[in-house]
C-alpha atoms as a PDB file:
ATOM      1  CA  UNK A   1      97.638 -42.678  27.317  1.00  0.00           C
ATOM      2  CA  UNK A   2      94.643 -45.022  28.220  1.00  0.00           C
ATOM      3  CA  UNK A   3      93.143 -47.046  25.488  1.00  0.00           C
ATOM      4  CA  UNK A   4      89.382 -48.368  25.613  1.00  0.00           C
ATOM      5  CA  UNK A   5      89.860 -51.528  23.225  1.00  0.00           C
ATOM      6  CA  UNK A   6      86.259 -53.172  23.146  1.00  0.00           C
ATOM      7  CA  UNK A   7      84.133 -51.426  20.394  1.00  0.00           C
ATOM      8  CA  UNK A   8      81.926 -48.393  21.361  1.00  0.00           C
ATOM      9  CA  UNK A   9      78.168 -48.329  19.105  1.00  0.00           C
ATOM     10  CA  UNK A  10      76.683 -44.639  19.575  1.00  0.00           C
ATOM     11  CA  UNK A  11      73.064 -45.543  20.991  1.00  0.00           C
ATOM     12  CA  UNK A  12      70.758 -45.028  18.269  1.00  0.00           C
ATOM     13  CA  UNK A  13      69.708 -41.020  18.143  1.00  0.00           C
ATOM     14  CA  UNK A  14      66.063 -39.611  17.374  1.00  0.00           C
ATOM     15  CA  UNK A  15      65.251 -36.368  16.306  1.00  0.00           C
ATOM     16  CA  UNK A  16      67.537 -33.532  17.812  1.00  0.00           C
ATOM     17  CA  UNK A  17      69.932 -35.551  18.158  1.00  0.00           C
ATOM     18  CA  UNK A  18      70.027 -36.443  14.464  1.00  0.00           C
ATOM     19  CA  UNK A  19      71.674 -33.187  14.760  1.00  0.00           C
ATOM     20  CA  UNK A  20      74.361 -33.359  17.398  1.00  0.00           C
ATOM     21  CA  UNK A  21      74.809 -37.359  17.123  1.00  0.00           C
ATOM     22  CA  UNK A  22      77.360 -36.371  14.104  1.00  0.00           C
ATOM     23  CA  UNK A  23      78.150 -33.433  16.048  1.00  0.00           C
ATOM     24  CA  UNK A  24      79.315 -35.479  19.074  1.00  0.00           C
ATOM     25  CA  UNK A  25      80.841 -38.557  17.116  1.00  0.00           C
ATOM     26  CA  UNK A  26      82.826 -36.204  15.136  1.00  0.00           C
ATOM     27  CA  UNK A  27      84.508 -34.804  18.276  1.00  0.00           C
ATOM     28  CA  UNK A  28      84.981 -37.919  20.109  1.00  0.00           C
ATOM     29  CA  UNK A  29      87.134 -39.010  16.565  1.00  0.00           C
ATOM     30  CA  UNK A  30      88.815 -35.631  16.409  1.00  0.00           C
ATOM     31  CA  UNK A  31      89.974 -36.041  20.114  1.00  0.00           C
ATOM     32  CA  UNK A  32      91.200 -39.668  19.177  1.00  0.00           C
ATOM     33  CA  UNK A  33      93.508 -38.823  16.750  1.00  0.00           C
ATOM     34  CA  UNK A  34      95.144 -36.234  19.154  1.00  0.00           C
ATOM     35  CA  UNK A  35      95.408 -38.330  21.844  1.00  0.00           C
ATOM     36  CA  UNK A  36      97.153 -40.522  19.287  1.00  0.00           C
ATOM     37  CA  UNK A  37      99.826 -37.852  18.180  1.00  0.00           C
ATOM     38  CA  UNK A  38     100.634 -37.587  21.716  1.00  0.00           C
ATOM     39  CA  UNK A  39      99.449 -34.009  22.451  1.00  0.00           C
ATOM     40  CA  UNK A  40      96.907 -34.608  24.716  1.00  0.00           C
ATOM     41  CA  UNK A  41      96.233 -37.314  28.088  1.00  0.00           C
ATOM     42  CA  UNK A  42      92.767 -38.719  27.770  1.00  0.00           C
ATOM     43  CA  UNK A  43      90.995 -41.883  26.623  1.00  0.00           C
ATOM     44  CA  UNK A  44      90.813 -43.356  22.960  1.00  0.00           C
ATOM     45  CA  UNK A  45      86.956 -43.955  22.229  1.00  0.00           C
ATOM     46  CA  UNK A  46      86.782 -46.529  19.817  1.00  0.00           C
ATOM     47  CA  UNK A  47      83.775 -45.552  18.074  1.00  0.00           C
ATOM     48  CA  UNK A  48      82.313 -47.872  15.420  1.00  0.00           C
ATOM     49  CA  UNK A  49      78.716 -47.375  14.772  1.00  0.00           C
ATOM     50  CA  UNK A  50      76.420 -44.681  14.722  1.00  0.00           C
ATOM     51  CA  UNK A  51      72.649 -45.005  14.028  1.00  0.00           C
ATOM     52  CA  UNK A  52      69.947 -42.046  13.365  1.00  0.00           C
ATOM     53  CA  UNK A  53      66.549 -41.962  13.685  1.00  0.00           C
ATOM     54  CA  UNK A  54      63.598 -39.991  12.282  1.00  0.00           C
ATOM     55  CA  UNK A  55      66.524 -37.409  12.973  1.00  0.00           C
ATOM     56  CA  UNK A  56      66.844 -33.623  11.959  1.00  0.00           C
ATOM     57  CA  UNK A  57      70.170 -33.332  10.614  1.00  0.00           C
ATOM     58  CA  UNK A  58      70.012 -30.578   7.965  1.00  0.00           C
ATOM     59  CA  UNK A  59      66.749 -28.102   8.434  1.00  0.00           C
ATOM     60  CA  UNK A  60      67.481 -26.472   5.041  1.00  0.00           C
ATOM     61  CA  UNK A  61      66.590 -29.546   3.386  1.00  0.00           C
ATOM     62  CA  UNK A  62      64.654 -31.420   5.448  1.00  0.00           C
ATOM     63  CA  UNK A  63      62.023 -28.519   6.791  1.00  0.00           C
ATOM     64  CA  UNK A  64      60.926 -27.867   3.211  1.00  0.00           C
ATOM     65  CA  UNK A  65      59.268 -31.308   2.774  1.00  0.00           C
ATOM     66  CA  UNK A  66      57.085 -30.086   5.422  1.00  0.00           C
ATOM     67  CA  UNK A  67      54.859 -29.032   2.857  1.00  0.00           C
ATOM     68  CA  UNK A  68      55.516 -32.121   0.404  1.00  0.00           C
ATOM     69  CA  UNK A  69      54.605 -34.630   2.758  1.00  0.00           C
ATOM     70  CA  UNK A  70      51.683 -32.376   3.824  1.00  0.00           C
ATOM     71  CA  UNK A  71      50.018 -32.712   0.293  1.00  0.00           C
ATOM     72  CA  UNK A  72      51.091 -36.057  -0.667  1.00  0.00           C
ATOM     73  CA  UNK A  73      52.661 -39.054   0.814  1.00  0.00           C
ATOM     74  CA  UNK A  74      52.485 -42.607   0.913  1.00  0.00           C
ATOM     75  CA  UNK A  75      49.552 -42.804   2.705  1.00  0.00           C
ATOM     76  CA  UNK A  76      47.430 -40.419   0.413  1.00  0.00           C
ATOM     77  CA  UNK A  77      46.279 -38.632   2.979  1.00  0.00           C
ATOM     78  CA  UNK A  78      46.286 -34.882   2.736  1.00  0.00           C
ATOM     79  CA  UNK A  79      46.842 -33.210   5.996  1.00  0.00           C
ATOM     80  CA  UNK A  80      46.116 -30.230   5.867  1.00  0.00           C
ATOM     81  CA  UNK A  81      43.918 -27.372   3.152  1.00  0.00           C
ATOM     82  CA  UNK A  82      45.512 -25.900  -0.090  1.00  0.00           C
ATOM     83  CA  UNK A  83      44.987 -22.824   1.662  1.00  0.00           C
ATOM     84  CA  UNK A  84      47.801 -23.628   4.741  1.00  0.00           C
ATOM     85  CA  UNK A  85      49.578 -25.121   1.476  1.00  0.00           C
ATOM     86  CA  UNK A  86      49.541 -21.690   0.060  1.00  0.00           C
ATOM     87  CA  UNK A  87      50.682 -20.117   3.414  1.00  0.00           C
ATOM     88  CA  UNK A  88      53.149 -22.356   4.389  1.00  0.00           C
ATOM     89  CA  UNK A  89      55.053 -22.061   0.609  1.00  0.00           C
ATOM     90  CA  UNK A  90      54.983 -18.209   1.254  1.00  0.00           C
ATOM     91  CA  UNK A  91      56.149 -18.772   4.949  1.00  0.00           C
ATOM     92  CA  UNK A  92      59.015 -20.639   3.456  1.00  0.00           C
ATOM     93  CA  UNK A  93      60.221 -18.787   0.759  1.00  0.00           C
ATOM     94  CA  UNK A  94      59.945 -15.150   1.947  1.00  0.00           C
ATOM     95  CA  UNK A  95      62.975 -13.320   1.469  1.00  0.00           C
ATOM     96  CA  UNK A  96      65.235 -12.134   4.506  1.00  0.00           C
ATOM     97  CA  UNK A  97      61.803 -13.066   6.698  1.00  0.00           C
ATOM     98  CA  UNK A  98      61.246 -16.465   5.467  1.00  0.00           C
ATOM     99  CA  UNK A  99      61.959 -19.779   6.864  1.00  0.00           C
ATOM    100  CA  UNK A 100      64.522 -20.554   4.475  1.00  0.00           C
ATOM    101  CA  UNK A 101      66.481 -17.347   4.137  1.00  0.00           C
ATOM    102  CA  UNK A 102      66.575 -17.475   8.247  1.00  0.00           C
ATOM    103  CA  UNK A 103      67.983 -21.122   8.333  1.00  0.00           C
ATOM    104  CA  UNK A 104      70.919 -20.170   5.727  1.00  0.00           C
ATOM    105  CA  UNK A 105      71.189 -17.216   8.162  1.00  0.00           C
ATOM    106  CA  UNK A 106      71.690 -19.757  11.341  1.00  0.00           C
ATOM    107  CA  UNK A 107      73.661 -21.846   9.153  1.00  0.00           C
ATOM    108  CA  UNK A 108      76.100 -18.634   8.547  1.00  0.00           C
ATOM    109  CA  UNK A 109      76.278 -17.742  12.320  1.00  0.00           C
ATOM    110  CA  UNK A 110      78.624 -18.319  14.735  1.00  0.00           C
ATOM    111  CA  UNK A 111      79.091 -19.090  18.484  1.00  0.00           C
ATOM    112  CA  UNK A 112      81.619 -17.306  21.342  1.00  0.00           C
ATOM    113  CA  UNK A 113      83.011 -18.139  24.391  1.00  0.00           C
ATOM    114  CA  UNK A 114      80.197 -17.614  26.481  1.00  0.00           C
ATOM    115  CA  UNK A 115      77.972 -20.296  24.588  1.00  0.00           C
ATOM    116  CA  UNK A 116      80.868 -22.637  25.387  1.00  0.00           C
ATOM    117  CA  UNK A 117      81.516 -21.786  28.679  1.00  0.00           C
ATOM    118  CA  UNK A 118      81.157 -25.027  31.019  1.00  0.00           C
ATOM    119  CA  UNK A 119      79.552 -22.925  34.042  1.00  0.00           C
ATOM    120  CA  UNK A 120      77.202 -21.522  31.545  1.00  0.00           C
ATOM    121  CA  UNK A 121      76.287 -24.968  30.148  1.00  0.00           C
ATOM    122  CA  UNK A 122      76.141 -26.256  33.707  1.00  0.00           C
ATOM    123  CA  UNK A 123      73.764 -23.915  34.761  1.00  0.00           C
ATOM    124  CA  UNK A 124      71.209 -24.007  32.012  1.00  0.00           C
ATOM    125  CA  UNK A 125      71.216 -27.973  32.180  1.00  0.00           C
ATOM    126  CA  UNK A 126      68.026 -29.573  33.025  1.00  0.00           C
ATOM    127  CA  UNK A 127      65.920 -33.474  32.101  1.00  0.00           C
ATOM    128  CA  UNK A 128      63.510 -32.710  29.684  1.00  0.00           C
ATOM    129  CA  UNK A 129      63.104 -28.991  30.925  1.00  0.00           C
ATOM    130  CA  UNK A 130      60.677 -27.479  28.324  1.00  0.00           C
ATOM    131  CA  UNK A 131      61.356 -23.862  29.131  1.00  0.00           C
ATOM    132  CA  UNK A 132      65.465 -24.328  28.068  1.00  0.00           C
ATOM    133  CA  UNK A 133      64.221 -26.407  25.172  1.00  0.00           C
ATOM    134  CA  UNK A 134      62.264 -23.305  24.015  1.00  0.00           C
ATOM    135  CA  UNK A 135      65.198 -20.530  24.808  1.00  0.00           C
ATOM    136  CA  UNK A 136      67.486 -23.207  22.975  1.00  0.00           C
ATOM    137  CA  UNK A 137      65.084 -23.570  20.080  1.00  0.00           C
ATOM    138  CA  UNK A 138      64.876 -19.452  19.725  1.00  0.00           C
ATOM    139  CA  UNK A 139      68.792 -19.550  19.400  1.00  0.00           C
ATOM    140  CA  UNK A 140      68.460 -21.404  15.585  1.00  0.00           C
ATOM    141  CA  UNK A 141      71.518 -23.508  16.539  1.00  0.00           C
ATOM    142  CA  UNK A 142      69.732 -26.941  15.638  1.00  0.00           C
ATOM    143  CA  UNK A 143      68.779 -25.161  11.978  1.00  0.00           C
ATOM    144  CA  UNK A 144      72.768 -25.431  11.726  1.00  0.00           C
ATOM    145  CA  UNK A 145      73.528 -27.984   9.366  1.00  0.00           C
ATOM    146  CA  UNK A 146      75.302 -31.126  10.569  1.00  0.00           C
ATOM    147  CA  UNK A 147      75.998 -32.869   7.139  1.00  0.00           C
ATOM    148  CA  UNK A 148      79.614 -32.152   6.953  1.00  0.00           C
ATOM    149  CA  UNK A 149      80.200 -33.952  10.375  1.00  0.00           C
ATOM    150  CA  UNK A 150      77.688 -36.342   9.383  1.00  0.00           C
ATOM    151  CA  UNK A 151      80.308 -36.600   5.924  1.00  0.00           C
ATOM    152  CA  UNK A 152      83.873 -36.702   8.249  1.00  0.00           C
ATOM    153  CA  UNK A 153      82.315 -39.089  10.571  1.00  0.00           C
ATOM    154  CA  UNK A 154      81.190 -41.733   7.366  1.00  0.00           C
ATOM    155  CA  UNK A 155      84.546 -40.912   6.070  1.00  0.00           C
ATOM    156  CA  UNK A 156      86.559 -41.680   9.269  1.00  0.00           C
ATOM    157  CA  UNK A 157      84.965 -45.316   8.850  1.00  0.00           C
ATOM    158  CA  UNK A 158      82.118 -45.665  11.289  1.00  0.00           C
ATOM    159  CA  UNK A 159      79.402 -47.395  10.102  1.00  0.00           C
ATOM    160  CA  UNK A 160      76.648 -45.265  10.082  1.00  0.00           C
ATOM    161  CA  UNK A 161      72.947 -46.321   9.771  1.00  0.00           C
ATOM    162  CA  UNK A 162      70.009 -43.904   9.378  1.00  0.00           C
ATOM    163  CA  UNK A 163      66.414 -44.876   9.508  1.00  0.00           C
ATOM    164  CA  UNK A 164      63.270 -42.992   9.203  1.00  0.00           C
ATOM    165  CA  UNK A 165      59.387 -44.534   9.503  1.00  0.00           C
ATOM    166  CA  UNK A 166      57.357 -43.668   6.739  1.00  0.00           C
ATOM    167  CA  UNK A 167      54.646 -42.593   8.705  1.00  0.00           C
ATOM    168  CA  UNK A 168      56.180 -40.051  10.593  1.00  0.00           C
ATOM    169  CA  UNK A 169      55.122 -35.955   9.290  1.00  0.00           C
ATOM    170  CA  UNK A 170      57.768 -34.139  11.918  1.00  0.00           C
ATOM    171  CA  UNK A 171      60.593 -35.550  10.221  1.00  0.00           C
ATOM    172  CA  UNK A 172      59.592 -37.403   7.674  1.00  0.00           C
ATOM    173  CA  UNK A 173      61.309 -39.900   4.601  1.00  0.00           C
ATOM    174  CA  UNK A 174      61.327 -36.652   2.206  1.00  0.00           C
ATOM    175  CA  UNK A 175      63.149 -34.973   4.094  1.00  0.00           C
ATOM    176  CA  UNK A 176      65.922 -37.507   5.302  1.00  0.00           C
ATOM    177  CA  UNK A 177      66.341 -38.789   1.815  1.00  0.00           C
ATOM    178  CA  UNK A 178      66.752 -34.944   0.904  1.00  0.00           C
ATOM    179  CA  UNK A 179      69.285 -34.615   3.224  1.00  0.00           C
ATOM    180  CA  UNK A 180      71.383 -37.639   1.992  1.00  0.00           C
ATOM    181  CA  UNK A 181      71.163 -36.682  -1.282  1.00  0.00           C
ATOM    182  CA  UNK A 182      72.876 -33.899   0.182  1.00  0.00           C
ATOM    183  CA  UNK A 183      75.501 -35.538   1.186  1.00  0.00           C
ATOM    184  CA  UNK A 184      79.563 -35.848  -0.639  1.00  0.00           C
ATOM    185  CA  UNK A 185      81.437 -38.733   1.466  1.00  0.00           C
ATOM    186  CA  UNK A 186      83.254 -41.767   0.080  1.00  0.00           C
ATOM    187  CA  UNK A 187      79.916 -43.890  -0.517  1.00  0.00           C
ATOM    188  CA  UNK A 188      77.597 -40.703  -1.839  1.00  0.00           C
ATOM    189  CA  UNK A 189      78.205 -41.540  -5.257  1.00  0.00           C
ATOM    190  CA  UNK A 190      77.790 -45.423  -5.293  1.00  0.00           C
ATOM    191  CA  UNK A 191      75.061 -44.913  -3.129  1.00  0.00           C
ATOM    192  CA  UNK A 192      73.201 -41.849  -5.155  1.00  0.00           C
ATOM    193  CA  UNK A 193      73.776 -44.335  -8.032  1.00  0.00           C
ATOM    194  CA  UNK A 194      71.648 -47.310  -6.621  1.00  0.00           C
ATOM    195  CA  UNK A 195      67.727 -48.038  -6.575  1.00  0.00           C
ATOM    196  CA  UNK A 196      65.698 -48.357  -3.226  1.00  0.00           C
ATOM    197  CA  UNK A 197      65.410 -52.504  -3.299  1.00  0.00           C
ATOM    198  CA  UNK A 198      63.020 -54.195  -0.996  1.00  0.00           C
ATOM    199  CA  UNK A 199      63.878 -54.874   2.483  1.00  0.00           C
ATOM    200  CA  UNK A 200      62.365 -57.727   4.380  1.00  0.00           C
ATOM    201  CA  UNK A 201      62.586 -59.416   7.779  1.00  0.00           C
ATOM    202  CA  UNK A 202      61.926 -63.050   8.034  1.00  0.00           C
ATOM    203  CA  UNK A 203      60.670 -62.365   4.471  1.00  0.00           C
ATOM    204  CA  UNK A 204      57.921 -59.985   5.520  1.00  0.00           C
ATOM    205  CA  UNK A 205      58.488 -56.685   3.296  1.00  0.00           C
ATOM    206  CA  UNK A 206      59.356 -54.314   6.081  1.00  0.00           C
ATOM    207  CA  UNK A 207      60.724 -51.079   4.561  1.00  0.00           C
ATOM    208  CA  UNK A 208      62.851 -49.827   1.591  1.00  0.00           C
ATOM    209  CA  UNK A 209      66.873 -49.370   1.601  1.00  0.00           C
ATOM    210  CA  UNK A 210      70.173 -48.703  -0.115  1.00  0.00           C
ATOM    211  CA  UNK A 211      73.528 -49.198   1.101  1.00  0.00           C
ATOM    212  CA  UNK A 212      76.773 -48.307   0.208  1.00  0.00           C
ATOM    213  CA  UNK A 213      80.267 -49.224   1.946  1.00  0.00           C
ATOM    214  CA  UNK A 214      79.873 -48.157   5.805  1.00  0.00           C
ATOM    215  CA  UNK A 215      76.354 -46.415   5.080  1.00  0.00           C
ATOM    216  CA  UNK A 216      73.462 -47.833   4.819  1.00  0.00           C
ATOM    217  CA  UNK A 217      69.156 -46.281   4.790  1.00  0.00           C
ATOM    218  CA  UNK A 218      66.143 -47.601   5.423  1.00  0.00           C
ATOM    219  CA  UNK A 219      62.914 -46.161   5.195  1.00  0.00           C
ATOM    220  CA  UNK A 220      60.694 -48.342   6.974  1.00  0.00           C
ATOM    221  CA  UNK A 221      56.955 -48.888   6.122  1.00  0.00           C
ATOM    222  CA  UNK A 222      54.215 -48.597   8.879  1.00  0.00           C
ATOM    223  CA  UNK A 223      56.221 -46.634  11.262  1.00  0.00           C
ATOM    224  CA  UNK A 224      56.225 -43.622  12.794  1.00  0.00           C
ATOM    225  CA  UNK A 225      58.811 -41.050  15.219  1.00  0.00           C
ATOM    226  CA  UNK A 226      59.831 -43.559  17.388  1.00  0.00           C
ATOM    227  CA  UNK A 227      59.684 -46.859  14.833  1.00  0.00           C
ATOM    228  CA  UNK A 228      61.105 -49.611  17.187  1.00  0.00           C
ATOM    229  CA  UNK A 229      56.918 -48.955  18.765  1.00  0.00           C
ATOM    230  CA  UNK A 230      54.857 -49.711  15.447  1.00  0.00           C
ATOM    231  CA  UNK A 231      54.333 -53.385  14.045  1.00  0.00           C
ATOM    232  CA  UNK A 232      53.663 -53.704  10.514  1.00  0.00           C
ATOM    233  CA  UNK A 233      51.105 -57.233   9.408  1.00  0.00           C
ATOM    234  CA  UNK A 234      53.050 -60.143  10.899  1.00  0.00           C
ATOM    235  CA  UNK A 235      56.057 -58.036  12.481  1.00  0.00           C
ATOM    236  CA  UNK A 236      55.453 -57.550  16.493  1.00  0.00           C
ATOM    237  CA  UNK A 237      56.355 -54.101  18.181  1.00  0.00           C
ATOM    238  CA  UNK A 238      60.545 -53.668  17.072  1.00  0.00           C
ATOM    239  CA  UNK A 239      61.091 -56.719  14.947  1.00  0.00           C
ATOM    240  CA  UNK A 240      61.904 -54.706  12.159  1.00  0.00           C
ATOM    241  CA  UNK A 241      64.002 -52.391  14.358  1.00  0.00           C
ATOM    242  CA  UNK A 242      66.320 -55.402  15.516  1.00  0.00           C
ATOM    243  CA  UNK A 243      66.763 -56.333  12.647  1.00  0.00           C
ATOM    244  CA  UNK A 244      68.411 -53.346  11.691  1.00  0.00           C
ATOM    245  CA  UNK A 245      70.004 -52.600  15.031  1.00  0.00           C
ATOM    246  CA  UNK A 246      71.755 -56.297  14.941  1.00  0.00           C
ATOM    247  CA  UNK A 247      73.024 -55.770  11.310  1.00  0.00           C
ATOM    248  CA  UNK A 248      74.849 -52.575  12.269  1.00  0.00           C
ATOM    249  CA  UNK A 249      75.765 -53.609  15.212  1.00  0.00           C
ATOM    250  CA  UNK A 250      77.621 -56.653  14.074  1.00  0.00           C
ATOM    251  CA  UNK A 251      79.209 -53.849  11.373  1.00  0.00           C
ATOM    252  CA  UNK A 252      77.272 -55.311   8.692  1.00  0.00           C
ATOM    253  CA  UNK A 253      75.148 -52.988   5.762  1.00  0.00           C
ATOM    254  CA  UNK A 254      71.272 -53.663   6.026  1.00  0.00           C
ATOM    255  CA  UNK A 255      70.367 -56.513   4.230  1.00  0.00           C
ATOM    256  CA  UNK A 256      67.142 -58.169   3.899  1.00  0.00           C
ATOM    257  CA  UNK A 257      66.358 -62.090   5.564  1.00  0.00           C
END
C-alpha cells in the first residue's frame, strides 16, 4: 500500500465541473478508505480541499433562477421582455415536456456498462471538442444532481469552498444559494441558520459569505463566470479571489481582513 502524505487541494472547478468536482472527490475518498481496509493496491489521495466556482451542481434548482435573475437581480437590469418571461416559465414548468419534469427524469436515470467502458471513454475523448460536448450535453447526465456527493464529500471532512460572482446570468448567485439550501450535511443547519455578513479584503467590501465548520460561501460582488478576471473599485484583477483561495487553502473558513 503506497501512501501520498503531503495534502492534495482539488484545483478550484468552474461550471461543469461544479458537477463532477463532487463527483470525482467523492470517488477518490471512497477508493481511500478501501485501500485502507486492505482490499485493494493503489495510492491513498489525501484530499483536503475542494473549491467550486460559478459551478452547476444541481440543474433542478439552479436552472430555475434562470428566469429570476432574468427579471431582477442586483444589478436592476432586466435582461430580457416579460414576453420571453412568460415563455420561459411555461418552458419550465410543462408537464412530462418541460424543463423541469425532464431534469427529475435525468435525475431518475441510470447508466450501463457501455457508458463506463474505458475504450468507449477513450475513444470519445477530445480538448475542448465542441461536437462531444454537444452529444454529451443531449445525454442529460450533467442535469444529474451532484448534491449528495457534494453532502458525503463535506461530511468526510474536506473543506469545501464554493464561490459564485454576482454578475454572472449562466450560473448565477440564485441559483448556487438554491442549491445549498438544498443541501443536509453536518454544517447545513448551522449554516442555513446564519445571516450573509460582509466580506472584505484589505477592508474593501468584496462580496457576501457564511460559513459553517469545513464549508464556507461567498458570493462575490462585481464578478462574473470566471471571477479571479474582474476587479471591483480598489481590488486589481484576482485580489479578491486570493484571498479566498489562501484561506481555504491554509484549511481556514472565509473570513474577512
Amino acid at each position: 500500500m503506497q501512501h501520498i502524505r503531503i495534502p492534495r487541494h482539488a484545483p478550484s472547478v468552474n461550471k461543469l465541473l461544479g458537477h463532477y468536482g463532487p463527483v470525482f472527490a467523492k470517488y477518490f475518498l471512497e477508493q481511500n478508505a478501501v485501500i485502507a481496509a486492505g482490499t485493494l493496491s493503489g495510492r491513498h489521495l489525501n484530499l483536503k480541499t475542494l473549491g467550486i466556482g460559478n459551478g452547476l451542481t444541481d440543474g433542478l434548482t439552479q436552472y430555475a433562477t434562470y428566469i429570476i435573475y432574468a427579471q431582477a437581480n442586483v444589478y436592476q437590469v432586466p435582461l430580457v421582455s416579460a414576453d420571453v418571461i412568460a415563455q420561459a416559465n411555461m418552458s419550465w414548468s410543462t408537464p412530462t415536456t418541460g424543463c423541469r419534469d425532464q431534469i427529475i427524469a435525468c435525475n431518475n436515470g441510470g447508466s450501463d456498462a457501455v457508458d463506463r467502458a474505458p475504450d468507449w471513454r477513450r475513444c470519445c475523448w477530445a480538448k475542448a471538442n465542441h461536437v462531444v460536448n454537444g452529444n454529451f450535453a443531449l445525454t442529460g447526465d450533467w442535469m444529474r444532481t451532484s448534491i449528495p456527493d457534494l453532502d458525503f464529500v463535506i461530511n468526510s471532512g474536506v473543506r469545501v469552498t464554493l464561490y459564485d460572482g454576482d454578475a454572472d446570468y449562466i450560473l448565477n448567485y440564485y441559483g448556487i444559494e438554491a442549491m445549498i439550501t438544498a443541501l443536509s450535511n453536518e454544517w447545513s443547519a448551522e449554516f442555513n441558520q446564519q445571516k450573509f455578513a460582509p466580506w472584505t479584503v484589505g477592508g474593501h467590501l468584496a462580496g457576501q459569505f457564511k460559513a459553517a465548520g469545513g464549508f464556507s460561501y461567498v458570493r462575490i460582488y462585481e464578478a462574473g463566470h470566471e471571477v479571479p478576471a474582474y476587479k471591483n473599485g480598489t481590488l486589481q484583477s484576482g485580489e479578491a479571489a486570493l484571498q479566498m483561495f489562501q484561506q481555504t487553502m491554509a484549511n481556514k473558513p472565509l473570513f474577512s481582513t
